[in-house]
C-alpha atoms as a PDB file:
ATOM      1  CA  UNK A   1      82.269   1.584  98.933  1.00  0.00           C
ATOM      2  CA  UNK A   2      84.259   4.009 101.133  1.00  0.00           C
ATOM      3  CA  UNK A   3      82.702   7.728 101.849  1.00  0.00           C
ATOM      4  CA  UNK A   4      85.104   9.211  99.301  1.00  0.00           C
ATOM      5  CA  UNK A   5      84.168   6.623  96.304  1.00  0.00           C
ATOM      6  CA  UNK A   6      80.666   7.509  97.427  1.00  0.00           C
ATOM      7  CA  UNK A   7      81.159  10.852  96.686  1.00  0.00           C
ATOM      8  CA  UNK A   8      83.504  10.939  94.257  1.00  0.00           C
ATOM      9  CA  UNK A   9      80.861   8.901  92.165  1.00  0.00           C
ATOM     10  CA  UNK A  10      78.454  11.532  92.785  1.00  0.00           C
ATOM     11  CA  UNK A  11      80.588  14.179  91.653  1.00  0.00           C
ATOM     12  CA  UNK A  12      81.249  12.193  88.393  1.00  0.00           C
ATOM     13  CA  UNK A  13      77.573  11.517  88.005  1.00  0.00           C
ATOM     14  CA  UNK A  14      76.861  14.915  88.204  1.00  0.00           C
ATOM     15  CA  UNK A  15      78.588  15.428  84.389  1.00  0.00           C
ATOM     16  CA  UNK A  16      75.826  13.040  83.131  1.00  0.00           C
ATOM     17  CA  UNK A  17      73.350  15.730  83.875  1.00  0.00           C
ATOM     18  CA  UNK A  18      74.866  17.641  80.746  1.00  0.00           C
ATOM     19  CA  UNK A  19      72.846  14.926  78.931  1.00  0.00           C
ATOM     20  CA  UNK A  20      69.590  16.923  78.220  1.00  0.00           C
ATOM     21  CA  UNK A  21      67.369  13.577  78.640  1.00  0.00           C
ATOM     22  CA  UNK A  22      68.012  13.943  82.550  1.00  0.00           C
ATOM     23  CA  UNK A  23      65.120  15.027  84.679  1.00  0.00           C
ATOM     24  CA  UNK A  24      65.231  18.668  85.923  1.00  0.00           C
ATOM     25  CA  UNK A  25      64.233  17.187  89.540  1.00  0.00           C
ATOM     26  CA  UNK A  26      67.497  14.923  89.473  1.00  0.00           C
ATOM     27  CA  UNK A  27      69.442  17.696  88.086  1.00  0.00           C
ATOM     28  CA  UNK A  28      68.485  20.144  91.209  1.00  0.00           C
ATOM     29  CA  UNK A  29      69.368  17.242  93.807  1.00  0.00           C
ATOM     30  CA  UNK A  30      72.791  16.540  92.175  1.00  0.00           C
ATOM     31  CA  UNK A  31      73.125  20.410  92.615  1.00  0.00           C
ATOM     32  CA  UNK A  32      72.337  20.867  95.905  1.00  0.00           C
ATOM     33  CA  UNK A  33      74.823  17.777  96.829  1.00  0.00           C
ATOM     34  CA  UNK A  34      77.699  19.517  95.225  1.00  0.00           C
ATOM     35  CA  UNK A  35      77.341  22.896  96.678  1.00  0.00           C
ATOM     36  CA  UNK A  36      77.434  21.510  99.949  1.00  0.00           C
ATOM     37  CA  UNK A  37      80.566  19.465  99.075  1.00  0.00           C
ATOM     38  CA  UNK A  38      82.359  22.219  97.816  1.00  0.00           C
ATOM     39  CA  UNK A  39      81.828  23.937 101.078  1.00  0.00           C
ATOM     40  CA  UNK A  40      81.346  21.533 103.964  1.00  0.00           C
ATOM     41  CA  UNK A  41      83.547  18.299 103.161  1.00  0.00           C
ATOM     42  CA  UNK A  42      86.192  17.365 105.132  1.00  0.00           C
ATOM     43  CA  UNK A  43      88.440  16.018 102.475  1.00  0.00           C
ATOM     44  CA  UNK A  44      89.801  18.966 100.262  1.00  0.00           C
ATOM     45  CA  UNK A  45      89.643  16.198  96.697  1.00  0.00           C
ATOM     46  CA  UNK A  46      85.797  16.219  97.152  1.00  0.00           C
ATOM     47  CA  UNK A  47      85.727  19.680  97.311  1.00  0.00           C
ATOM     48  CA  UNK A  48      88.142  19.958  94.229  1.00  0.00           C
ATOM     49  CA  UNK A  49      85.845  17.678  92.353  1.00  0.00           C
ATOM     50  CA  UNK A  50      82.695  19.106  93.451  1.00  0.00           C
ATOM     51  CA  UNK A  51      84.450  22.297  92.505  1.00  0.00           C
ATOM     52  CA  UNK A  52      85.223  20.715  88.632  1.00  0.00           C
ATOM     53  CA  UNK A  53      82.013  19.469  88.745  1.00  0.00           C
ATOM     54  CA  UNK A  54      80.064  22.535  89.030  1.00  0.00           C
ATOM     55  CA  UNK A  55      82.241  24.714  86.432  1.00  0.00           C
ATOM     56  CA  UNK A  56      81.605  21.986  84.150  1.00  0.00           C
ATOM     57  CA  UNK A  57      77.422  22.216  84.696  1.00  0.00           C
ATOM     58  CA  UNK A  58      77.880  26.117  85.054  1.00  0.00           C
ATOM     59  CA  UNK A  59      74.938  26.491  86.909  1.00  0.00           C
ATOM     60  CA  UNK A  60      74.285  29.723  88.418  1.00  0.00           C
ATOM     61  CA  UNK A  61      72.743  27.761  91.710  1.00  0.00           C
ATOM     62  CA  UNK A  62      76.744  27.233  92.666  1.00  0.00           C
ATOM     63  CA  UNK A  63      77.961  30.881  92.192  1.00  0.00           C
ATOM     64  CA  UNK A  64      77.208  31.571  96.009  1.00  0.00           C
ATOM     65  CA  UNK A  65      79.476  28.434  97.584  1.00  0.00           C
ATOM     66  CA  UNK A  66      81.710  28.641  94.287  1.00  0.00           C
ATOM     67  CA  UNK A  67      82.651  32.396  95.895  1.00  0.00           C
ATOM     68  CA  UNK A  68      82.630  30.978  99.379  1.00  0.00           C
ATOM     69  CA  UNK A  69      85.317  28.297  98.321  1.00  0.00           C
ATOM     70  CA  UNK A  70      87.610  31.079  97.267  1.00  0.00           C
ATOM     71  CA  UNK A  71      88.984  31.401 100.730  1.00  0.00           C
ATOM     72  CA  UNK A  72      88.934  27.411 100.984  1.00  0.00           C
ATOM     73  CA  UNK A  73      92.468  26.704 103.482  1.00  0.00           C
ATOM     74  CA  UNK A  74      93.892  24.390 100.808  1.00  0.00           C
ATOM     75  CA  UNK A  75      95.001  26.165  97.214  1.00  0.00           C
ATOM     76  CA  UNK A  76      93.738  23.413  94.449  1.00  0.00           C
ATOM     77  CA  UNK A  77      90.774  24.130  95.935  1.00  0.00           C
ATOM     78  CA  UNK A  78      90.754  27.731  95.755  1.00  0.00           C
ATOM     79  CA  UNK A  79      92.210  27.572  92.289  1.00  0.00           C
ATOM     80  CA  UNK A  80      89.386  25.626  90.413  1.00  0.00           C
ATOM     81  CA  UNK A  81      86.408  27.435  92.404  1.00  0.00           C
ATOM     82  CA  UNK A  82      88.074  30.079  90.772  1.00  0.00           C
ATOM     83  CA  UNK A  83      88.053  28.419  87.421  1.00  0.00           C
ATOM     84  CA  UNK A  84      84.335  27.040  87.836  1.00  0.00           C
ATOM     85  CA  UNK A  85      83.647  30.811  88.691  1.00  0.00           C
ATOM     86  CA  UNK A  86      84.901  31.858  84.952  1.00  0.00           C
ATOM     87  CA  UNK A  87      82.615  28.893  83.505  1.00  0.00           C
ATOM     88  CA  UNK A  88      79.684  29.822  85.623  1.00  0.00           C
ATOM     89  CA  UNK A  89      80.062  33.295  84.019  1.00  0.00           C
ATOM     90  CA  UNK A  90      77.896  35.091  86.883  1.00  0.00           C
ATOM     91  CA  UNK A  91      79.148  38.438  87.105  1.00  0.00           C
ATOM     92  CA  UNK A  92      78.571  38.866  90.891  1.00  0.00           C
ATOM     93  CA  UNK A  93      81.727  37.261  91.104  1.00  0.00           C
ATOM     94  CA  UNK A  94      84.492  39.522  89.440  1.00  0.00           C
ATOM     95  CA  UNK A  95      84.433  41.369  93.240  1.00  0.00           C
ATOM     96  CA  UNK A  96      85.311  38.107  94.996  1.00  0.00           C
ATOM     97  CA  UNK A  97      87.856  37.423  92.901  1.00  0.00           C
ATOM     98  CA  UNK A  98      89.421  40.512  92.516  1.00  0.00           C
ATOM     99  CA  UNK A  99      89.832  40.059  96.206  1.00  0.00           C
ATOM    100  CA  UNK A 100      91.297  36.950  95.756  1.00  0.00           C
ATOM    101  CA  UNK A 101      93.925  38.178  93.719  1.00  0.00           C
ATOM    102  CA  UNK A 102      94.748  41.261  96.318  1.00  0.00           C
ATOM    103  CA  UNK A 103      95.540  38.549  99.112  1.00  0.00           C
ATOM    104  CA  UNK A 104      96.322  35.236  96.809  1.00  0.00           C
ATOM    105  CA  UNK A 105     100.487  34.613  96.504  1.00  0.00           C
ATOM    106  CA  UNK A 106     100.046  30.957  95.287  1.00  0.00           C
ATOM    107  CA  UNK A 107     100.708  31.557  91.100  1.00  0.00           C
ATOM    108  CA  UNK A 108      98.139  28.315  90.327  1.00  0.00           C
ATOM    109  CA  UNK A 109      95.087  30.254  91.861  1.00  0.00           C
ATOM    110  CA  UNK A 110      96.231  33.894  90.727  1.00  0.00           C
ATOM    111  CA  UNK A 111      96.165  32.422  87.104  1.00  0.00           C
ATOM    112  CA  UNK A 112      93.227  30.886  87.541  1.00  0.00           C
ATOM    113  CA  UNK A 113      91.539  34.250  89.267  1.00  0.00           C
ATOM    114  CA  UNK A 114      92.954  36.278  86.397  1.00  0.00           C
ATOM    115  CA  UNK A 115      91.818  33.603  83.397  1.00  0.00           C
ATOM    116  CA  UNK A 116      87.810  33.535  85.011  1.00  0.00           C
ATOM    117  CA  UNK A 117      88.427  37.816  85.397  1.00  0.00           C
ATOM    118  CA  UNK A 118      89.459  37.692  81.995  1.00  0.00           C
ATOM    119  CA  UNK A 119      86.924  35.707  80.588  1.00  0.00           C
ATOM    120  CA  UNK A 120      84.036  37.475  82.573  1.00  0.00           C
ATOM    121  CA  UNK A 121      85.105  41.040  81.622  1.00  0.00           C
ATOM    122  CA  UNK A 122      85.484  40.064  77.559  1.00  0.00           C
ATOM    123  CA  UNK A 123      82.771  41.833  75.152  1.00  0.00           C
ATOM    124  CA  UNK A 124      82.637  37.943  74.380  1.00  0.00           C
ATOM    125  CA  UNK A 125      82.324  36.033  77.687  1.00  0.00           C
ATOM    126  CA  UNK A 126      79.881  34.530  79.293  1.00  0.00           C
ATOM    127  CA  UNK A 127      80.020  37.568  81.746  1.00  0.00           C
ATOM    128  CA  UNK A 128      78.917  40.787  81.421  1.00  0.00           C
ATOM    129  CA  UNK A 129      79.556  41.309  77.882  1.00  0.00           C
ATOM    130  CA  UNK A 130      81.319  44.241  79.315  1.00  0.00           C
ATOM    131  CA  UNK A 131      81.256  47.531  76.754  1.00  0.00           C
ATOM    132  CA  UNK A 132      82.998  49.474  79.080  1.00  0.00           C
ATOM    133  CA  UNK A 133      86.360  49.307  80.453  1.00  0.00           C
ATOM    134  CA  UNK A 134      86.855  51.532  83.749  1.00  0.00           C
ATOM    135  CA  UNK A 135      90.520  52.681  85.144  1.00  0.00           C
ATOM    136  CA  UNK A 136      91.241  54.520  88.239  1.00  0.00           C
ATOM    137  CA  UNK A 137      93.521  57.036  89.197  1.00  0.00           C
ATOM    138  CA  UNK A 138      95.045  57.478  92.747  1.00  0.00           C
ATOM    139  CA  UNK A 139      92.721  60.343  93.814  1.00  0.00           C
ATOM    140  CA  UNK A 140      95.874  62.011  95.238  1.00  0.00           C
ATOM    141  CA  UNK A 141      96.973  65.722  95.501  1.00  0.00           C
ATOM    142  CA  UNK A 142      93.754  67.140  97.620  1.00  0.00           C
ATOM    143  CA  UNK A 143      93.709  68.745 100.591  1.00  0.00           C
ATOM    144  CA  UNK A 144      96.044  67.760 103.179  1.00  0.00           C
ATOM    145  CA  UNK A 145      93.528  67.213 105.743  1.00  0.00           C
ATOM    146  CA  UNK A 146      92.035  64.402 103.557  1.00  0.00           C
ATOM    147  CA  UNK A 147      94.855  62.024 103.315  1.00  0.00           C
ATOM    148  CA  UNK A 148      95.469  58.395 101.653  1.00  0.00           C
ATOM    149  CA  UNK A 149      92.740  56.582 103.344  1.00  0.00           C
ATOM    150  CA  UNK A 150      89.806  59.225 102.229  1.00  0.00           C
ATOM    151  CA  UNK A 151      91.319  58.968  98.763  1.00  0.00           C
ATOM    152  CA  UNK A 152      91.203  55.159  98.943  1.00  0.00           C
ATOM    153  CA  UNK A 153      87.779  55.405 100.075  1.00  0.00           C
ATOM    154  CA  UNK A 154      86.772  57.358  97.310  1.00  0.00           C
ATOM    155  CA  UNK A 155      88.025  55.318  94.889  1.00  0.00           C
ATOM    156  CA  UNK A 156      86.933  52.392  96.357  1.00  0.00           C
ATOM    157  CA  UNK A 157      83.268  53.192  96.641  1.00  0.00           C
ATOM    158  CA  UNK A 158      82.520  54.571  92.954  1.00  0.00           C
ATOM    159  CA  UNK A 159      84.746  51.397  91.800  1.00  0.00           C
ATOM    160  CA  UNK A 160      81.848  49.416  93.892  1.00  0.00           C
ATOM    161  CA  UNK A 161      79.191  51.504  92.070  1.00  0.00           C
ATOM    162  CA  UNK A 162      80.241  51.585  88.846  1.00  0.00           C
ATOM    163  CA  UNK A 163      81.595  47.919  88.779  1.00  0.00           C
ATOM    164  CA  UNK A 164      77.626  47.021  89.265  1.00  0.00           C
ATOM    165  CA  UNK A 165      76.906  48.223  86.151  1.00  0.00           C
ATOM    166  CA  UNK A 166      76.298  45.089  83.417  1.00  0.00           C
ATOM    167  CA  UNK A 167      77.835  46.836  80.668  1.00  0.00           C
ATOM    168  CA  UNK A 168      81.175  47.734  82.845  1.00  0.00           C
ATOM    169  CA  UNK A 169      84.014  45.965  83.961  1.00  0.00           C
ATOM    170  CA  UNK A 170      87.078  47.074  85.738  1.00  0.00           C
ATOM    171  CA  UNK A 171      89.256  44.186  84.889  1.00  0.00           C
ATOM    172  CA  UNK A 172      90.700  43.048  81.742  1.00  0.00           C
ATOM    173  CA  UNK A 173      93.771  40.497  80.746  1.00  0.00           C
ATOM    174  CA  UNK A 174      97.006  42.457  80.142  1.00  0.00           C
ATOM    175  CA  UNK A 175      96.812  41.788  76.398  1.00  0.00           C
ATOM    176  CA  UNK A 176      93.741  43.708  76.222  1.00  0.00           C
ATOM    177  CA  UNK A 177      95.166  46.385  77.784  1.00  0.00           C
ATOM    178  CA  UNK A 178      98.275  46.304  75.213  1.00  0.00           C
ATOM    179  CA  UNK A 179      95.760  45.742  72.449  1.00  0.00           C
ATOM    180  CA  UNK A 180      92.739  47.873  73.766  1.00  0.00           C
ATOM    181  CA  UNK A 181      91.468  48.843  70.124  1.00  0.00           C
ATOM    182  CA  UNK A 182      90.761  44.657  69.147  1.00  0.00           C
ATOM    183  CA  UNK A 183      88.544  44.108  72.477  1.00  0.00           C
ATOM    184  CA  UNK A 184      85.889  46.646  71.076  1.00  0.00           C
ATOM    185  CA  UNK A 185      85.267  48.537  74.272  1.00  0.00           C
ATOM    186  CA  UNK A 186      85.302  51.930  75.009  1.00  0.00           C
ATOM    187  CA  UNK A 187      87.336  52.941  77.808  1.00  0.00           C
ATOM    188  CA  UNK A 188      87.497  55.583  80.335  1.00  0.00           C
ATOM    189  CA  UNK A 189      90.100  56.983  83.208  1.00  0.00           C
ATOM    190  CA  UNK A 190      88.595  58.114  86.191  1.00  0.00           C
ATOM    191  CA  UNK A 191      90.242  60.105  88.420  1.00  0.00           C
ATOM    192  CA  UNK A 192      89.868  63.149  91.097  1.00  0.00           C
ATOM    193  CA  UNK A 193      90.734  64.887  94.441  1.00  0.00           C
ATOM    194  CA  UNK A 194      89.073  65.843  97.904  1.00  0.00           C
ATOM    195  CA  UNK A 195      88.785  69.577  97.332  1.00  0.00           C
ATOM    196  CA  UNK A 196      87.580  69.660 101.253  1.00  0.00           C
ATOM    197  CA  UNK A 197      87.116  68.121 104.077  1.00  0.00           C
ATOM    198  CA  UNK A 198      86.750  70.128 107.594  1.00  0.00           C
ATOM    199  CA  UNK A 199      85.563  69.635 110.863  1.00  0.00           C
ATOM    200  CA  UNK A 200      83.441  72.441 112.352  1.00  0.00           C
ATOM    201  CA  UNK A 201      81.509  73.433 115.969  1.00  0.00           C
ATOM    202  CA  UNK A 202      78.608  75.283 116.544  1.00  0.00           C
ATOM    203  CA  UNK A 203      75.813  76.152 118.320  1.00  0.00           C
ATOM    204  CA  UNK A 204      73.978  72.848 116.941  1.00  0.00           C
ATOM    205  CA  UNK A 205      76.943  70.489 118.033  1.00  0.00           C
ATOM    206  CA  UNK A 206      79.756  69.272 115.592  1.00  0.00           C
ATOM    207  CA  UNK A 207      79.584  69.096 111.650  1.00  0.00           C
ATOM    208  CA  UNK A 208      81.579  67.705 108.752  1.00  0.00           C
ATOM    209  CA  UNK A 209      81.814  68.909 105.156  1.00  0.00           C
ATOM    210  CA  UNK A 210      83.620  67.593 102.269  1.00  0.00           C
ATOM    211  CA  UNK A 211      83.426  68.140  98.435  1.00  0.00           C
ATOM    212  CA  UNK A 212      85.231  65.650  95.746  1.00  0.00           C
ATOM    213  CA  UNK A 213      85.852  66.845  92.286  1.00  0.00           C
ATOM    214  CA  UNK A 214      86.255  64.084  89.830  1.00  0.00           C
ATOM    215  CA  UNK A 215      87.714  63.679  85.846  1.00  0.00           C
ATOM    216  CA  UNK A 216      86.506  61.623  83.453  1.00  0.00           C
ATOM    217  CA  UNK A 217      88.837  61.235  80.415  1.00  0.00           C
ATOM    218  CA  UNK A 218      89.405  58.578  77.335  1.00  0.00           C
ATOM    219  CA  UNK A 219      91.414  55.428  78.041  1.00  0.00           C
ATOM    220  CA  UNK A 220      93.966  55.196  77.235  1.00  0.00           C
ATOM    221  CA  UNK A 221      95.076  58.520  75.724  1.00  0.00           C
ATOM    222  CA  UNK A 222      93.465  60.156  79.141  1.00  0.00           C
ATOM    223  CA  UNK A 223      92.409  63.120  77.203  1.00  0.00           C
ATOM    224  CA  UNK A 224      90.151  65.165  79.288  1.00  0.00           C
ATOM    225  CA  UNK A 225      86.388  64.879  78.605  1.00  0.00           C
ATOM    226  CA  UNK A 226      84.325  66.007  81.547  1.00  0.00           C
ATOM    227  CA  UNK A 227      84.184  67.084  85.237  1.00  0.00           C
ATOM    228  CA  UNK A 228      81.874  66.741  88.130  1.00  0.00           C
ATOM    229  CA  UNK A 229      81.799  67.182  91.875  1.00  0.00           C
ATOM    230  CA  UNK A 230      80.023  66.569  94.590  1.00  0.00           C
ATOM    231  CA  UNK A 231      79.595  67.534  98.215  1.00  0.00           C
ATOM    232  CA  UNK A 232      77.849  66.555 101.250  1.00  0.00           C
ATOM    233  CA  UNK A 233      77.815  68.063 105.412  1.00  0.00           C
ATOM    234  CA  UNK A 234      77.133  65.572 107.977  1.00  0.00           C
ATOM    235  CA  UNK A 235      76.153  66.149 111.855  1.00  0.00           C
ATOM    236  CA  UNK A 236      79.141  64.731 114.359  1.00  0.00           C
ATOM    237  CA  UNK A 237      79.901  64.443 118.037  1.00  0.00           C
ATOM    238  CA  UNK A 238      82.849  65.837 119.843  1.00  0.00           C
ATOM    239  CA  UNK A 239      84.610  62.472 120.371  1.00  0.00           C
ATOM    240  CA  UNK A 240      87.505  62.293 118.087  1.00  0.00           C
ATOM    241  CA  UNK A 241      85.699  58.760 116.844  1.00  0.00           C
ATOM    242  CA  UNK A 242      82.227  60.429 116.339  1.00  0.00           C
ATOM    243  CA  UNK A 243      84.242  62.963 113.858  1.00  0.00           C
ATOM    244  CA  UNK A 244      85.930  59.964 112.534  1.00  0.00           C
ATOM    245  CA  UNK A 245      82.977  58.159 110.715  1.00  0.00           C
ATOM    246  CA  UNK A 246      80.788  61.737 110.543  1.00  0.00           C
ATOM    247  CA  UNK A 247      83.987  61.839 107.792  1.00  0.00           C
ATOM    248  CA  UNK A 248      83.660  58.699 106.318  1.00  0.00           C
ATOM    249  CA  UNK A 249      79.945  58.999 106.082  1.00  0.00           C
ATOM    250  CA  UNK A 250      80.098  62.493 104.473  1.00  0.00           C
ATOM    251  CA  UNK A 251      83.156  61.133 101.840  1.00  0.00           C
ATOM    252  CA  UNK A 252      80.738  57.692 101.226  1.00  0.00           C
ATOM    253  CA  UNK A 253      77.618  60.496 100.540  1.00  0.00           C
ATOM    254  CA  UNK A 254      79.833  62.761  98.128  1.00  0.00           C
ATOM    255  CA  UNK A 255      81.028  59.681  96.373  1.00  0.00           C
ATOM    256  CA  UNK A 256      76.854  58.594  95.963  1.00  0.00           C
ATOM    257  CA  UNK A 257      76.432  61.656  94.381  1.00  0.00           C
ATOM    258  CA  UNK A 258      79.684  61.390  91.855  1.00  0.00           C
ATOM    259  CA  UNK A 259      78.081  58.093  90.775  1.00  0.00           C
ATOM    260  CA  UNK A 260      74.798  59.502  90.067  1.00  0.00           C
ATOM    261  CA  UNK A 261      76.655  61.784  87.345  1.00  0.00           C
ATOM    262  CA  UNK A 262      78.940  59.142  86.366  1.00  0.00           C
ATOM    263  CA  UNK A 263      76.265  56.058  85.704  1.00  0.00           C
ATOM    264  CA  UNK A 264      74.394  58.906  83.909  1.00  0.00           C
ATOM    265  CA  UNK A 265      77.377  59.894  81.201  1.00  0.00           C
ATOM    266  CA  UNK A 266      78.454  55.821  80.882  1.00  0.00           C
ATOM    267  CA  UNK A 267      74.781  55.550  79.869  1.00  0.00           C
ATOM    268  CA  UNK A 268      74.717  58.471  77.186  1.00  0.00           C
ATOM    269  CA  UNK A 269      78.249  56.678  75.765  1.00  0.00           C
ATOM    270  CA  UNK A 270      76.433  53.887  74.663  1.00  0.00           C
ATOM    271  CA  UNK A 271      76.153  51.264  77.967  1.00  0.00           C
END
């Protein structure tokens, strides 16, 4: 029997271990053997099979090399890790994939990304039984001094916070969108600006400050229902680098602080 029959028969025999009457110990061997297929082999059909293979068993054990195969080289690879990924139903891996949709082109995997996001972000799914839907503004219009890439980073880290939440999601398929009142969630808009961000010297060396005011209002009639801010001042050096990240560290504190507040009122709606 040549290596790929070998393996190829393992991968099959691994969808007899749906059959209750199997062994736990035989069940964890057959697991281990496809995780490190779907990783490590050489030939890109075992990996799609031990890919298929895995969705099909939907064993949390393969989430971690499930993830990894999203940024397999070859596409039908990437693809159904993505689709296992949806059957799994962990929700540590609606991050990876939403990366995978920012840098994917090829329509097969973007589909599948988006049918797995879909499915892990429904009230329904195997997910996070998401009761929350979370949209993001562009943080724009603060001061000047701030820019695009502060804003960004703003976003970016409550969207990290937040998204960690089990009752959250910030994904859902465009139909929900159209038809938000049939998913059953509640949804929110988030948005906000960098009131301040400034670079001072004194006597004690360099210091940054910044303060972010955020919105929260209903999705999606954005109605206005609350605002919060937060602020934070951290110490710097004189090199223009040292000032660099003393920013990004003070922006990253301020947005700690916005999350605090925001966790808190998700909480009190019902999360």
């Amino acid at each position: 029997m040549t290596r790929f029959a070998t393996l190829l028969a393992a991968c099959l025999l691994g969808l007899a271990l749906l059959t209750p009457a199997l062994p736990v110990a035989a069940a964890d061997v057959q697991i281990d053997d496809l995780v490190k297929a779907v990783t490590e082999d050489s030939n890109y059909k075992i990996r799609v099979q031990a890919a298929l293979v895995l969705g099909k068993l939907a064993d949390p054990r393969a989430t971690r090399a499930l993830i990894k195969a999203l940024a397999d080289t070859n596409k039908t690879v990437r693809g159904i890790a993505a689709q296992a990924l949806g059957q799994v139903g962990d929700a540590i891996a609606i991050d990876p994939l939403r990366d995978l949709l920012r840098r994917e082109a090829d329509p097969f995997v973007r589909t599948q990304a988006e049918k797995a996001l879909a499915g892990l972000s429904s009230p329904l799914g195997a997910g996070k039984r998401a009761k929350i839907y979370l949209s993001f503004g562009p943080f724009s219009g603060g001061v000047k001094s701030a820019g695009p890439e502060a804003a960004k980073l703003i976003q970016d880290a409550l969207g990290k916070e937040l998204g960690k939440l089990s009752f959250v999601t910030l994904s859902i398929s465009q139909a929900d969108q159209h038809n938000f009142a049939k998913t059953g969630m509640q949804g929110f808009f988030i948005d906000g600006n960098i009131t301040r961000l400034e670079d001072s010297s004194g006597g004690s060396g360099a210091e940054t400050s910044c303060d972010v005011k955020v919105m929260v209002a209903s999705w999606p009639q954005k109605s206005i229902i609350m605002w919060t801010n937060a602020g934070a001042s951290v110490q710097s050096g004189s090199r223009p680098r040292d000032r660099e990240n003393a920013r990004k560290e003070c922006l990253e504190a301020s947005a700690r602080g916005l999350s605090e507040d925001l966790v808190n009122f998700l909480k009190s709606q019902g999360g």
